[in-house]
C-alpha atoms as a PDB file:
ATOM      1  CA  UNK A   1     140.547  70.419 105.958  1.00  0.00           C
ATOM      2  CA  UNK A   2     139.962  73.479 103.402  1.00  0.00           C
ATOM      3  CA  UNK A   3     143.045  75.554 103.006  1.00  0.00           C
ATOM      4  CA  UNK A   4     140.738  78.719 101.987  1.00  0.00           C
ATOM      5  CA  UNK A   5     140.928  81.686 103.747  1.00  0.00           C
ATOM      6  CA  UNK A   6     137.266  82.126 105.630  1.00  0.00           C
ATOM      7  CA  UNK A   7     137.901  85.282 107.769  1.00  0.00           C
ATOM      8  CA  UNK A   8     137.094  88.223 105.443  1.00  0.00           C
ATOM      9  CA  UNK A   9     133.195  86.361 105.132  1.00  0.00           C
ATOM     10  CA  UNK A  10     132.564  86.659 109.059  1.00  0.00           C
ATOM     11  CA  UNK A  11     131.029  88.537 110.818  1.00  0.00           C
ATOM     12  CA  UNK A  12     129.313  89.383 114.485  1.00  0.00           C
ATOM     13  CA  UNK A  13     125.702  89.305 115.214  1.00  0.00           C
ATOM     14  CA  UNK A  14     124.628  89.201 118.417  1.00  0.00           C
ATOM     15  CA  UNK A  15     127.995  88.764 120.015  1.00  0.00           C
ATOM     16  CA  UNK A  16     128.059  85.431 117.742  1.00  0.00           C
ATOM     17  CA  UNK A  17     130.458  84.325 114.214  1.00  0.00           C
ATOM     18  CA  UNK A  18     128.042  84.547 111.373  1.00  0.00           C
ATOM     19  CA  UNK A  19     129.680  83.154 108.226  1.00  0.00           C
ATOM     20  CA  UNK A  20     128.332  85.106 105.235  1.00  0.00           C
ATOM     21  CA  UNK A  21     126.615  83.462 102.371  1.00  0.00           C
ATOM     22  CA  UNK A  22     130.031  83.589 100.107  1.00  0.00           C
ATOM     23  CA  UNK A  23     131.800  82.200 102.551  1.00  0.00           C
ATOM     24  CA  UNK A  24     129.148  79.146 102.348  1.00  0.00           C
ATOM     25  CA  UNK A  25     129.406  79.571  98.675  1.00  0.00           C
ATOM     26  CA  UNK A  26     133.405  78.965  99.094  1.00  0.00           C
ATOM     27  CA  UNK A  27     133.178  76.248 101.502  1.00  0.00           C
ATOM     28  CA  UNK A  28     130.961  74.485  98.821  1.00  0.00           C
ATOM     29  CA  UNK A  29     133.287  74.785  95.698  1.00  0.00           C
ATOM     30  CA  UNK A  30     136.196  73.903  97.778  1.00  0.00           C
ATOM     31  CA  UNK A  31     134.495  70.586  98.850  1.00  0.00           C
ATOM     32  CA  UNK A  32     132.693  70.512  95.448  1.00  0.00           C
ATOM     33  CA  UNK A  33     134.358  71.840  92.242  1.00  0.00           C
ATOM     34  CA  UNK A  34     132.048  70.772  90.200  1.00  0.00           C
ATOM     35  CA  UNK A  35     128.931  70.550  91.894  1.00  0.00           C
ATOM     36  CA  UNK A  36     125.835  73.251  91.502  1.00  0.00           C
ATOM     37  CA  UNK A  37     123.519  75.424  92.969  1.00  0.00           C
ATOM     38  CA  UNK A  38     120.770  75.526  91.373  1.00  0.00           C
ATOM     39  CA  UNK A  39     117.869  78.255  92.021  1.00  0.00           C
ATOM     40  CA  UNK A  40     114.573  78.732  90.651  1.00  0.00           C
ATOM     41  CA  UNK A  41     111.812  81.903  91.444  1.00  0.00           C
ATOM     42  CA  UNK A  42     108.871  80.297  92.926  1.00  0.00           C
ATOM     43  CA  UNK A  43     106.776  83.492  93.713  1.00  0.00           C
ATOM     44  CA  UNK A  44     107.430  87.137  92.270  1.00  0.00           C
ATOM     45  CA  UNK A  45     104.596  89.431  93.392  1.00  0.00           C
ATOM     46  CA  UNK A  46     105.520  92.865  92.537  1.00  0.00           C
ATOM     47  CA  UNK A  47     102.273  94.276  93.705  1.00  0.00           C
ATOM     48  CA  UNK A  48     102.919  92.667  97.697  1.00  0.00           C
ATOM     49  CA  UNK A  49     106.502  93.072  96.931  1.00  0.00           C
ATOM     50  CA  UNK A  50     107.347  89.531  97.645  1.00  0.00           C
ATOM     51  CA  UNK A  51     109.838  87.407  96.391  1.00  0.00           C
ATOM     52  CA  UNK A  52     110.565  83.550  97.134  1.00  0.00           C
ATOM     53  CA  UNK A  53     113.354  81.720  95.982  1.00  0.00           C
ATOM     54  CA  UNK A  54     114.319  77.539  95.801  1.00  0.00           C
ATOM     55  CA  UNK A  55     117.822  77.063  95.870  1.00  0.00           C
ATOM     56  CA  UNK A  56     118.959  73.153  95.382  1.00  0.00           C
ATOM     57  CA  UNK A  57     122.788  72.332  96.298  1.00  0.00           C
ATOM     58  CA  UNK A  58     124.236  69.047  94.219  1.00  0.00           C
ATOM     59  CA  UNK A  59     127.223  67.561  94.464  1.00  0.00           C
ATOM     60  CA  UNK A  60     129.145  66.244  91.134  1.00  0.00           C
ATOM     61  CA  UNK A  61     127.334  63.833  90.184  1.00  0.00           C
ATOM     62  CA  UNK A  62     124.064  65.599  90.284  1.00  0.00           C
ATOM     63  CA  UNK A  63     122.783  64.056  93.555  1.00  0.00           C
ATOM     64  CA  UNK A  64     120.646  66.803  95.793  1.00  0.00           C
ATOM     65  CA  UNK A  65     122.744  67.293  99.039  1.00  0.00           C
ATOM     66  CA  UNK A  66     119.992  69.685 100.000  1.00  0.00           C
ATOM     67  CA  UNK A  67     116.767  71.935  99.298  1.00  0.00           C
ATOM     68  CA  UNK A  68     115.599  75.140 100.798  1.00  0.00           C
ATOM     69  CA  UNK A  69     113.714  77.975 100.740  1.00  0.00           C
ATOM     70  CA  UNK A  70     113.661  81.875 101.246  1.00  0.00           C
ATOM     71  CA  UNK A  71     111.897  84.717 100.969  1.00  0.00           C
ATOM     72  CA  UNK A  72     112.078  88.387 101.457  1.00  0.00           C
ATOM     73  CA  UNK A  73     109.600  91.623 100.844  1.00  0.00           C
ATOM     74  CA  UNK A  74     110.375  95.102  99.289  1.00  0.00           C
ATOM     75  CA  UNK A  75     109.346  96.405 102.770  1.00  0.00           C
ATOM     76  CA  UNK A  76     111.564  94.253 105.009  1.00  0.00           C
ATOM     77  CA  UNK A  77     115.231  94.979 102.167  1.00  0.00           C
ATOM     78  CA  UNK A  78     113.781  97.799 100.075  1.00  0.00           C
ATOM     79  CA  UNK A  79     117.266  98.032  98.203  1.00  0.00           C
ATOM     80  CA  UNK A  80     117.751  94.225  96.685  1.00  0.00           C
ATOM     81  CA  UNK A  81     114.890  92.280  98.360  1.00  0.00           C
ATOM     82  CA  UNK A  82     114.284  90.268  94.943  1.00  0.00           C
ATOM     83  CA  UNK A  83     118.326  88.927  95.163  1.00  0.00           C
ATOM     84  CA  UNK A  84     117.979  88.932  99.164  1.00  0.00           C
ATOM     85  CA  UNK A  85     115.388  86.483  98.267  1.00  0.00           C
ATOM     86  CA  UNK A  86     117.697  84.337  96.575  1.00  0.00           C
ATOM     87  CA  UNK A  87     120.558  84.441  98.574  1.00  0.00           C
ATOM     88  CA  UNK A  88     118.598  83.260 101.963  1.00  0.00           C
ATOM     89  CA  UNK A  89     117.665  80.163 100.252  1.00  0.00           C
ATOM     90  CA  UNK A  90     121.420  79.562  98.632  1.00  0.00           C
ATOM     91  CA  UNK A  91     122.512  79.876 102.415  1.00  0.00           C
ATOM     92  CA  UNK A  92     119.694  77.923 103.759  1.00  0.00           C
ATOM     93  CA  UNK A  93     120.240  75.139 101.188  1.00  0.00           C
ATOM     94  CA  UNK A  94     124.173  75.527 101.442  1.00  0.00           C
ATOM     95  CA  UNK A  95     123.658  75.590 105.466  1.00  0.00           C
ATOM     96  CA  UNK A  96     121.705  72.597 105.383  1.00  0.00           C
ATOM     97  CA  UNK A  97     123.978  70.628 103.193  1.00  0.00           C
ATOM     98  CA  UNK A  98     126.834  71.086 106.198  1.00  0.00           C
ATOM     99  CA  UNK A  99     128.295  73.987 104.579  1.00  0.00           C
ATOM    100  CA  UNK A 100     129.130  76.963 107.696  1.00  0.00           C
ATOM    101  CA  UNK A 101     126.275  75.470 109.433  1.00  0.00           C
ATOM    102  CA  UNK A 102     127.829  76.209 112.775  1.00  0.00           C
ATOM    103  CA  UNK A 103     128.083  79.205 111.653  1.00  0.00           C
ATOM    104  CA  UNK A 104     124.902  80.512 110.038  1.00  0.00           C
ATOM    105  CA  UNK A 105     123.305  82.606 113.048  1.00  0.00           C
ATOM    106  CA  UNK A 106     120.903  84.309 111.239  1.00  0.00           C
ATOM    107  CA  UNK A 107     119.890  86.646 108.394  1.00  0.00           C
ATOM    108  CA  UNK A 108     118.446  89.602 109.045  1.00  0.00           C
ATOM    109  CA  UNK A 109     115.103  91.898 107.580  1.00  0.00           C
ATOM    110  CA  UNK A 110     116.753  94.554 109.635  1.00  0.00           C
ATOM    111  CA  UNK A 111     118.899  95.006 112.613  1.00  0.00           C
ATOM    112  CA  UNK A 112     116.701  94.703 115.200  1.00  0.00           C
ATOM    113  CA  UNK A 113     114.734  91.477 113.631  1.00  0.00           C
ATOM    114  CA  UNK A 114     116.477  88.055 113.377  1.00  0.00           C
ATOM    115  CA  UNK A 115     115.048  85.101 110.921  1.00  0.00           C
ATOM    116  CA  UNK A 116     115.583  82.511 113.365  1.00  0.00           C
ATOM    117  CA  UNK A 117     115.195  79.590 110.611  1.00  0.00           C
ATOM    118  CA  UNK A 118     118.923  80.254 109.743  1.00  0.00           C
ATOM    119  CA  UNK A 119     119.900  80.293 113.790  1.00  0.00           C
ATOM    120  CA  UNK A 120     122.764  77.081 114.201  1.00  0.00           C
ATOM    121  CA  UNK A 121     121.029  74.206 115.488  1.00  0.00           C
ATOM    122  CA  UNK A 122     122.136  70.353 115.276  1.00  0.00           C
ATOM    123  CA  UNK A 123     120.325  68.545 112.639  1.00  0.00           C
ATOM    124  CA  UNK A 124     118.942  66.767 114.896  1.00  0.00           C
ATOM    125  CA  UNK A 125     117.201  69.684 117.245  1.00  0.00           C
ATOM    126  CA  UNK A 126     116.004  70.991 113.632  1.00  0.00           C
ATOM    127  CA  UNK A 127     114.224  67.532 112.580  1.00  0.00           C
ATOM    128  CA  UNK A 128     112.587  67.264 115.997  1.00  0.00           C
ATOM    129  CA  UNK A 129     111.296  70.649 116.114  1.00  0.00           C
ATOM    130  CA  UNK A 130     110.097  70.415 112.548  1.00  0.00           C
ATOM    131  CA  UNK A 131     108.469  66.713 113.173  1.00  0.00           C
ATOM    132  CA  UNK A 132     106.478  68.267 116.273  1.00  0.00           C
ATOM    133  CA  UNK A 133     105.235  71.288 115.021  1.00  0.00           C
ATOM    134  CA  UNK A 134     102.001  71.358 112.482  1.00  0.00           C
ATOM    135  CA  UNK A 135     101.727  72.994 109.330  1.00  0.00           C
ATOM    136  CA  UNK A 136      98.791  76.062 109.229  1.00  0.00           C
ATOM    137  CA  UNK A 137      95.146  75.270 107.831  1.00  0.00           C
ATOM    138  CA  UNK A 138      96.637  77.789 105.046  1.00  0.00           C
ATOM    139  CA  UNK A 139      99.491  75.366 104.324  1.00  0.00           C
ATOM    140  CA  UNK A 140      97.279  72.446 103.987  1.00  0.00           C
ATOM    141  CA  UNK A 141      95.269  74.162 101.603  1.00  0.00           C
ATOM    142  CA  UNK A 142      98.208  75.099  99.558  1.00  0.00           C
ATOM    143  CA  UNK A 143      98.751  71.913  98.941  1.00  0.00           C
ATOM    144  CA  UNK A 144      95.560  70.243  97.941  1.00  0.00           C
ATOM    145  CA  UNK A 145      95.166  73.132  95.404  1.00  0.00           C
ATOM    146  CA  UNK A 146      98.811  72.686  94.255  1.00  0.00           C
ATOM    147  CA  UNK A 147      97.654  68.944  93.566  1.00  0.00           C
ATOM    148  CA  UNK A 148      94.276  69.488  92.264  1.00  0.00           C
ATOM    149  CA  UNK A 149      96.170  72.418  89.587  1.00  0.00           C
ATOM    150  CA  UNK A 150      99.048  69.893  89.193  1.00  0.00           C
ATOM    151  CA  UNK A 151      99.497  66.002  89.387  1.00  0.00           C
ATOM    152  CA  UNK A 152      96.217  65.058  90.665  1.00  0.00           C
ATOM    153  CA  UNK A 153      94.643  64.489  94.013  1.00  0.00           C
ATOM    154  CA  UNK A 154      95.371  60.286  93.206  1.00  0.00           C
ATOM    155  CA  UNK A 155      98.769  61.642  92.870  1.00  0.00           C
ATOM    156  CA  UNK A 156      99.158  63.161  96.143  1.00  0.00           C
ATOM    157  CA  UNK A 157      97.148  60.301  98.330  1.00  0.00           C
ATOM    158  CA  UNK A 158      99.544  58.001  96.467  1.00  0.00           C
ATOM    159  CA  UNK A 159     102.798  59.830  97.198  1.00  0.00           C
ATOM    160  CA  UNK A 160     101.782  60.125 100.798  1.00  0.00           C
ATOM    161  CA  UNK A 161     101.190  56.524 101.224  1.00  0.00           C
ATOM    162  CA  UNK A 162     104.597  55.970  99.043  1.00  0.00           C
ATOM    163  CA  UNK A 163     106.609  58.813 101.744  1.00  0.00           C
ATOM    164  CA  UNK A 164     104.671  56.720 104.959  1.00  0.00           C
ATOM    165  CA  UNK A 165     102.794  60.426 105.404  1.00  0.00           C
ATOM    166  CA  UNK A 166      99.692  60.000 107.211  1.00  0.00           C
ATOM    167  CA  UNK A 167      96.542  59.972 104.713  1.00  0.00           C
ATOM    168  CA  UNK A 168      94.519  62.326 107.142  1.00  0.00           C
ATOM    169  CA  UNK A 169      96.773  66.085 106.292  1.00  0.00           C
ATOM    170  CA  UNK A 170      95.523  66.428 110.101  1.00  0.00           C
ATOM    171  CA  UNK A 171      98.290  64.567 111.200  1.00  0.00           C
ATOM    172  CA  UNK A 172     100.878  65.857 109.129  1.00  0.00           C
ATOM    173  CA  UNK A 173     104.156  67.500 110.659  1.00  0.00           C
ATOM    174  CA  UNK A 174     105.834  70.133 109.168  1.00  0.00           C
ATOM    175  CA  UNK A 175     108.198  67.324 108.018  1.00  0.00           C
ATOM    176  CA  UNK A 176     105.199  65.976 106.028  1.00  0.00           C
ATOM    177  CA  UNK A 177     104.279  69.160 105.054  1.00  0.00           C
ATOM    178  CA  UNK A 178     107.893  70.044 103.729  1.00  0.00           C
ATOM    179  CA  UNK A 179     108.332  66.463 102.157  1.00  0.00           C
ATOM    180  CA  UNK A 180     105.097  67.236  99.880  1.00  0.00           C
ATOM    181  CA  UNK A 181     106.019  70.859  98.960  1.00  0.00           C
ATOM    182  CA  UNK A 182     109.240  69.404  97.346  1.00  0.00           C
ATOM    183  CA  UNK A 183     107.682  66.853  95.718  1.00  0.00           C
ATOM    184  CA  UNK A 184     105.150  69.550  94.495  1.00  0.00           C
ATOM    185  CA  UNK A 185     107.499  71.382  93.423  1.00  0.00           C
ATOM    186  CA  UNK A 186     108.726  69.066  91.046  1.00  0.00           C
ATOM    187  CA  UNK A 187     105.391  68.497  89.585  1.00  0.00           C
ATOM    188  CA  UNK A 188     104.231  71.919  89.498  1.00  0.00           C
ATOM    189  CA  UNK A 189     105.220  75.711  90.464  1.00  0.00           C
ATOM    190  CA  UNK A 190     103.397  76.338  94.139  1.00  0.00           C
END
């Protein structure tokens, strides 16, 4: 059990502990000295004022505990919304690796509007949700384009039959969808 003192990175939304992104960050390097956190800017579009962020958590030995993403807008954190950006994918990644998980209510554009993607859920509930839903036409597109610019259309029918994702994008869940944005993102910047 960590010996570090979490209180001073907590605090109450909606009548609920929320355990700041620090607080994540200290969880992480007590449990991992020398593991990383890794981010990268996917998306910087000054004239929309929108900023998206990858943030990879590894432990020691360079093995990915977990990926995420997050993104924020001039409009929705006018005063940092480029480093807001960054942090909700840090916590999303760090959340997702076990790190204050229990903890991570939400992040807020404002006070009155939660981002429910960082509300606690078991792993579990999240997977299922995420397996049932469907990515957007828009998505889909995304990623054929990302391909066609990138690896190769061969490439992606091959890496879907290689992941077990369906060959028809169809009947892709968001799971599918997610699984071939990461390995997209490896290949080239989406």
């Amino acid at each position: 059990m960590s010996k570090i003192d979490l209180t001073p990175f907590f605090m109450t939304l909606s009548g609920k502990k929320y355990l700041q992104v620090a607080g994540r960050v200290l969880l992480f390097r007590d449990v991992h000295p020398s593991g990383g956190i890794h981010t990268e800017l996917i998306t910087l579009d000054l004239d929309k004022g929108f900023a998206q962020y990858k943030a990879v958590v590894l432990d020691a030995n360079g093995a990915i505990l977990a990926t995420a993403y997050g993104s924020e807008t001039l409009k929705g954190f006018p005063t940092g919304w480029i480093e807001k950006a960054e942090t909700v994918a840090v916590g999303r990644a760090l959340a997702a690796a076990g790190f204050g998980t229990q903890f991570a209510l939400a992040d807020f554009h404002d006070h009155d509007h939660a981002k429910l993607a960082d509300a606690p859920v078991t792993l579990m509930d999240a997977f299922a949700t995420e397996a049932v839903k469907k990515p957007t036409q828009a998505q889909i597109k995304r990623v054929f384009e990302a391909a066609k610019a990138g690896p190769g259309l061969d490439w992606l029918k091959a890496r879907c039959a290689e992941l077990l994702i369906p060959a028809a994008s169809a009947e892709w869940s968001m799971v599918d969808y997610q699984r071939l944005v990461t390995e997209l993102s490896t290949a080239v910047q989406i």
